[in-house]
C-alpha atoms as a PDB file:
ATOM      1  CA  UNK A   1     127.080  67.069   6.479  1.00  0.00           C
ATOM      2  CA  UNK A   2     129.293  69.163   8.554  1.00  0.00           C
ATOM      3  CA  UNK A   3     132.725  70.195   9.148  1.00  0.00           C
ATOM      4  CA  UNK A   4     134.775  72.723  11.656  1.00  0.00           C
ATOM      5  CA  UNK A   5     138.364  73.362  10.057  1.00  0.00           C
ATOM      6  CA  UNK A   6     140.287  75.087  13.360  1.00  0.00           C
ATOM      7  CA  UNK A   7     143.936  76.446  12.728  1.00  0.00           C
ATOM      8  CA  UNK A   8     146.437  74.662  15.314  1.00  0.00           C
ATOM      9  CA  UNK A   9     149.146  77.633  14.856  1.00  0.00           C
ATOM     10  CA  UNK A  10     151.392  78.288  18.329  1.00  0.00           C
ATOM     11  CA  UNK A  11     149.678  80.565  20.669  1.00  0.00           C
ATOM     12  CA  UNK A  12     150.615  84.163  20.621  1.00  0.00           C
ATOM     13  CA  UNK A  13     152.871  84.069  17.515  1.00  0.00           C
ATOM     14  CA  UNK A  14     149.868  82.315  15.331  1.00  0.00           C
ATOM     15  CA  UNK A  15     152.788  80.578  13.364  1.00  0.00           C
ATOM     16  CA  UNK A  16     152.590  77.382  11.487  1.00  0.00           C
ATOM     17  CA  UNK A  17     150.083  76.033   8.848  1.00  0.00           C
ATOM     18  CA  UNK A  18     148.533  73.053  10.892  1.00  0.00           C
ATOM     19  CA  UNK A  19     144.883  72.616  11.063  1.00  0.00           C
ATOM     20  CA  UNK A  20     142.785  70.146  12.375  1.00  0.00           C
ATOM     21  CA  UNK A  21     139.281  69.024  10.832  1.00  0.00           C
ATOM     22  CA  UNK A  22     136.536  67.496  13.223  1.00  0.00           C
ATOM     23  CA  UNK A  23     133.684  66.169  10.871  1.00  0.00           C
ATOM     24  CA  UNK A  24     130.165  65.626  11.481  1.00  0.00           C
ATOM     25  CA  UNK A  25     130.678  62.370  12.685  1.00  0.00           C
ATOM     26  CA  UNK A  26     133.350  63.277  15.023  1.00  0.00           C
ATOM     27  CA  UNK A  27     136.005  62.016  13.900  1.00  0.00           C
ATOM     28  CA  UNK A  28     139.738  63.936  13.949  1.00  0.00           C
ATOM     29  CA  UNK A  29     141.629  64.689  10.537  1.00  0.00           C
ATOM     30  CA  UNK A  30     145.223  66.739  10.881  1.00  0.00           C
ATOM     31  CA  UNK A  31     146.113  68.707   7.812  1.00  0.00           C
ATOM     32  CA  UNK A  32     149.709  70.847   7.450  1.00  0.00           C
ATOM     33  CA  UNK A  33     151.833  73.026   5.199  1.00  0.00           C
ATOM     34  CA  UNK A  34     155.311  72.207   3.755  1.00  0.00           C
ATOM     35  CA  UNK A  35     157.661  74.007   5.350  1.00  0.00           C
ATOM     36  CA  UNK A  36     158.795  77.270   3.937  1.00  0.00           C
ATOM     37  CA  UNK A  37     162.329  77.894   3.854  1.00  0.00           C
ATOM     38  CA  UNK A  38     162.498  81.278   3.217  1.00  0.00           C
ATOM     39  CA  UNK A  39     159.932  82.383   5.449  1.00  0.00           C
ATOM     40  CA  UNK A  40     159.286  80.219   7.600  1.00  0.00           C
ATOM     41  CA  UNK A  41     155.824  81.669   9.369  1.00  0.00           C
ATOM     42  CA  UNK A  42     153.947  81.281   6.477  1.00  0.00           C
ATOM     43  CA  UNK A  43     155.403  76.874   6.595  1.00  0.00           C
ATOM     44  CA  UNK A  44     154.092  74.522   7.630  1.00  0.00           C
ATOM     45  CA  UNK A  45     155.427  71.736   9.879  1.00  0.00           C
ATOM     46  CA  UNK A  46     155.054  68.735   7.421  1.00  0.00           C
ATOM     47  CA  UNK A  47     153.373  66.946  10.490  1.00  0.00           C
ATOM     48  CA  UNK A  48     150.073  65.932   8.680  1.00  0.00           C
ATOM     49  CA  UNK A  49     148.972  65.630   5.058  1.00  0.00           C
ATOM     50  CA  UNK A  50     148.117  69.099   2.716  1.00  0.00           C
ATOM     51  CA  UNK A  51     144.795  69.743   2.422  1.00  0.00           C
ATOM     52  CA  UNK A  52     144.718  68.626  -1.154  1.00  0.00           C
ATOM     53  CA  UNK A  53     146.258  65.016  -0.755  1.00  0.00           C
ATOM     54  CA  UNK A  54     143.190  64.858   1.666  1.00  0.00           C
ATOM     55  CA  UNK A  55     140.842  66.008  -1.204  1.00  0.00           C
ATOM     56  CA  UNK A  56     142.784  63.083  -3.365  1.00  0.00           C
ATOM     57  CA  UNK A  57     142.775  60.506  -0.642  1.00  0.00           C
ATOM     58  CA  UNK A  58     139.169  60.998  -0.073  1.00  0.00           C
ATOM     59  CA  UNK A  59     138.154  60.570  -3.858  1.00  0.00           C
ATOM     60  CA  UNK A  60     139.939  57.073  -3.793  1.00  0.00           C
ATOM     61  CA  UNK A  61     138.112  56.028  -0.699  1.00  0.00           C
ATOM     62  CA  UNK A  62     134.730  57.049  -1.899  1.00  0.00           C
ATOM     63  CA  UNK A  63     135.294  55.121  -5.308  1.00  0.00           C
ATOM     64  CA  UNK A  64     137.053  52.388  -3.595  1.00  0.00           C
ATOM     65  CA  UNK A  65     133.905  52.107  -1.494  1.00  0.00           C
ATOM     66  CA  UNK A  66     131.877  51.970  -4.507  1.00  0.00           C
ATOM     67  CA  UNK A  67     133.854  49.163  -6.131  1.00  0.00           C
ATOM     68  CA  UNK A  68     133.421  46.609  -3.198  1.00  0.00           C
ATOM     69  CA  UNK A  69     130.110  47.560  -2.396  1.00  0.00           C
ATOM     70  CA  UNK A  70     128.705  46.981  -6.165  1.00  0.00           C
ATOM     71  CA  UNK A  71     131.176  43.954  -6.242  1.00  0.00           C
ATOM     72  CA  UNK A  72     129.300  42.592  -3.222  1.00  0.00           C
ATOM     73  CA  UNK A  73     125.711  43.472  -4.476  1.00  0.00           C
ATOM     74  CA  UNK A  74     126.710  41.515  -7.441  1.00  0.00           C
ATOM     75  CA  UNK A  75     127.259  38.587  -5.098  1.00  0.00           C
ATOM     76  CA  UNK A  76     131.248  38.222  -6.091  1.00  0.00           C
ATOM     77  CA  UNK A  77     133.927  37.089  -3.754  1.00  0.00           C
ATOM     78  CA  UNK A  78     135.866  40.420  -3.561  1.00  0.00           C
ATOM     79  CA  UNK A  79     138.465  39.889  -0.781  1.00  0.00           C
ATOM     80  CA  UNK A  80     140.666  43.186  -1.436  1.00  0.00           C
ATOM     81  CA  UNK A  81     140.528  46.929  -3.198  1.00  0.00           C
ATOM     82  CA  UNK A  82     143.402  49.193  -3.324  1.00  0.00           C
ATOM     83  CA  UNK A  83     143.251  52.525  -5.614  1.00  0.00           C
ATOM     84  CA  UNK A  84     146.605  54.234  -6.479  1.00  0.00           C
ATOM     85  CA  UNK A  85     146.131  57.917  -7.397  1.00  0.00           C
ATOM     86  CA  UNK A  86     148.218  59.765  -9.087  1.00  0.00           C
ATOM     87  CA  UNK A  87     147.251  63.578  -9.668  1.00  0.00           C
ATOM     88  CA  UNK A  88     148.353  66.472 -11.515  1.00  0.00           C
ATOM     89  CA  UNK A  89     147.561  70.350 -10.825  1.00  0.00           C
ATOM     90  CA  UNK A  90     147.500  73.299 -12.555  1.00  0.00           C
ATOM     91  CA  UNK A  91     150.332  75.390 -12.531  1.00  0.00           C
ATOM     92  CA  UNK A  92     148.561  78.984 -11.197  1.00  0.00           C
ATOM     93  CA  UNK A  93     145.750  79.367  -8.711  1.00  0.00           C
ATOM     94  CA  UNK A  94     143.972  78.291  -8.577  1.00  0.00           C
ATOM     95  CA  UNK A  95     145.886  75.350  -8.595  1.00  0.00           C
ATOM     96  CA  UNK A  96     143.085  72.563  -9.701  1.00  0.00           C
ATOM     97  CA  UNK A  97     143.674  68.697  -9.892  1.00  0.00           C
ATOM     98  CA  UNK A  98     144.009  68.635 -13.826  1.00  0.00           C
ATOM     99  CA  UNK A  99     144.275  65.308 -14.604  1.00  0.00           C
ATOM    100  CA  UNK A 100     143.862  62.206 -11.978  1.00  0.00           C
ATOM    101  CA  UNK A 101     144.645  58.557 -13.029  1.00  0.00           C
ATOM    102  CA  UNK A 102     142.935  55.475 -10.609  1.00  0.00           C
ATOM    103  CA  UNK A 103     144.955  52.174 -10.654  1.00  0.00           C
ATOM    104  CA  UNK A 104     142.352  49.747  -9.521  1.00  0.00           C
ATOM    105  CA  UNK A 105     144.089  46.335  -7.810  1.00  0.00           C
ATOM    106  CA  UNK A 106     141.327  44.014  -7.011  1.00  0.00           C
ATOM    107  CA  UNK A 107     141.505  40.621  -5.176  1.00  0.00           C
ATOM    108  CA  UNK A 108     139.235  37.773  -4.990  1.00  0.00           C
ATOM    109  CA  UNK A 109     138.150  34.513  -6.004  1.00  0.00           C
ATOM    110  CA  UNK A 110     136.885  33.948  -9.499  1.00  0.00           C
ATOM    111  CA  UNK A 111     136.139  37.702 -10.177  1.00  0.00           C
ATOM    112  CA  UNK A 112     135.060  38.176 -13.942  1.00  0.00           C
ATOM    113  CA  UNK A 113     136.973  41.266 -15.114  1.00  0.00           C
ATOM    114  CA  UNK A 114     133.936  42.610 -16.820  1.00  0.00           C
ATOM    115  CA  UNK A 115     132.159  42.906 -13.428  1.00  0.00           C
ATOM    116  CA  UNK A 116     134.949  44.435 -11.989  1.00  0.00           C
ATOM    117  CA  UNK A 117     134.926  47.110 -14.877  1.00  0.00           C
ATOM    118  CA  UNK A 118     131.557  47.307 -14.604  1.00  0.00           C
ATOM    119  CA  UNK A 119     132.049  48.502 -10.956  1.00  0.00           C
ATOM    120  CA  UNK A 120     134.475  51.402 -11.408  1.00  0.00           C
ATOM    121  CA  UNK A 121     132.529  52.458 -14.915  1.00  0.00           C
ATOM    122  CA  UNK A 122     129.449  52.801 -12.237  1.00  0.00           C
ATOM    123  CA  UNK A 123     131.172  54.131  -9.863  1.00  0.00           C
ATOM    124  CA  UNK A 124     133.031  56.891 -11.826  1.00  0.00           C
ATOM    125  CA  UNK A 125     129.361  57.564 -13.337  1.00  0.00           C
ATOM    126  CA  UNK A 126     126.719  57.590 -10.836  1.00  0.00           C
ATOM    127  CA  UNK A 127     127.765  56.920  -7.886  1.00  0.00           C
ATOM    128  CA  UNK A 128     131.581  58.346  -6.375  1.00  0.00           C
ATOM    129  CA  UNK A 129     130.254  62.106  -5.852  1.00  0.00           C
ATOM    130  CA  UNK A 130     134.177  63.189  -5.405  1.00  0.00           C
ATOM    131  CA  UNK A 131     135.883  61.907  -8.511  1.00  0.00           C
ATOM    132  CA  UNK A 132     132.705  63.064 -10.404  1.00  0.00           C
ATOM    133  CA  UNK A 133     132.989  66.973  -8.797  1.00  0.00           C
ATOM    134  CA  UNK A 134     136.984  66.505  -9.777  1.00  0.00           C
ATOM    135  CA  UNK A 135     135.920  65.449 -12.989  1.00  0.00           C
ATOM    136  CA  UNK A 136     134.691  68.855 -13.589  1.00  0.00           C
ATOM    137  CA  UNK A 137     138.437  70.348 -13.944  1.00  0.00           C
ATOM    138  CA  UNK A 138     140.235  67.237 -14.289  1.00  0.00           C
ATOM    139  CA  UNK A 139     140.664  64.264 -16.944  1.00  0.00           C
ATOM    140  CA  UNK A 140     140.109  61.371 -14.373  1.00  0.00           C
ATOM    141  CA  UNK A 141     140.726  58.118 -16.159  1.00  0.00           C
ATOM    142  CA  UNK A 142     141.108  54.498 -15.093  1.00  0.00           C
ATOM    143  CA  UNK A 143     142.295  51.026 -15.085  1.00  0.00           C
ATOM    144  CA  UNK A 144     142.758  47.937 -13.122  1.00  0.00           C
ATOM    145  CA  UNK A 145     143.899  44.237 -12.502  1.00  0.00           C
ATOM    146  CA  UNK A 146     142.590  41.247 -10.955  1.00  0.00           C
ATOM    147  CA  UNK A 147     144.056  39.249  -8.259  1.00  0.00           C
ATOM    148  CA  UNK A 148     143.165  36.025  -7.856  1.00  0.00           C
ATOM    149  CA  UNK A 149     142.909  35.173  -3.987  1.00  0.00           C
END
């Protein structure tokens, strides 16, 4: 797997905190600063999302993967996954997630709720490499509801 982070700052001045992320596959990912009011050429733009919401964002899509792909392996009628991730960090750098919490909201037709526990409990163990790396400096815990569709 591959990766080329580029900084987007304004030519000549090299100001601003944008950067832009091709991956492997070539796709495009933007990434910015917050603005800094007090000095301002060490801001960002607050045109994209910080690096670390991407870090978060991509741990809910790689367990949110897992979830519908064991759900579907299991032969279940999953018709929706949505993960809501809330994060803290530490307070000094670095500044670590510390604790992550996953709200699972799953939708489908006759889903037991043990399979769909099942699925996360896999997922968080074995299979969702990201939430298992966080899990090395952060509490990551879980839970969920079922939707009927």
């Amino acid at each position: 797997m591959e990766c080329t982070v580029s900084w987007t700052g304004s030519a000549g001045t090299r100001s601003g905190m944008g950067f832009v992320a091709e991956t492997g596959s070539g796709h495009v990912i933007a990434m910015d600063g917050a603005p800094d009011a007090q000095r301002p050429e060490l801001g960002g733009q607050n045109l994209a999302p910080r690096p670390m919401e991407t870090v978060l964002a991509g741990t809910g899509g790689c367990t949110a993967y897992d979830v519908v792909m064991i759900l579907r392996r299991g032969r279940h009628d999953v018709r929706g996954c949505s993960v809501h991730l809330s994060a803290e960090r530490a307070a000094t750098d670095p500044k670590v997630f510390t604790r992550i919490h996953m709200h699972f909201r799953v939708t489908g037709r006759n889903l037991p709720r043990e399979a769909v526990a099942r699925a996360i409990d896999l997922s968080h163990e074995k299979y969702c490499s990201a939430s298992i790396m966080l899990g090395a400096t952060a509490q990551v815990t879980t839970d969920f509801e079922v939707v009927e569709d």
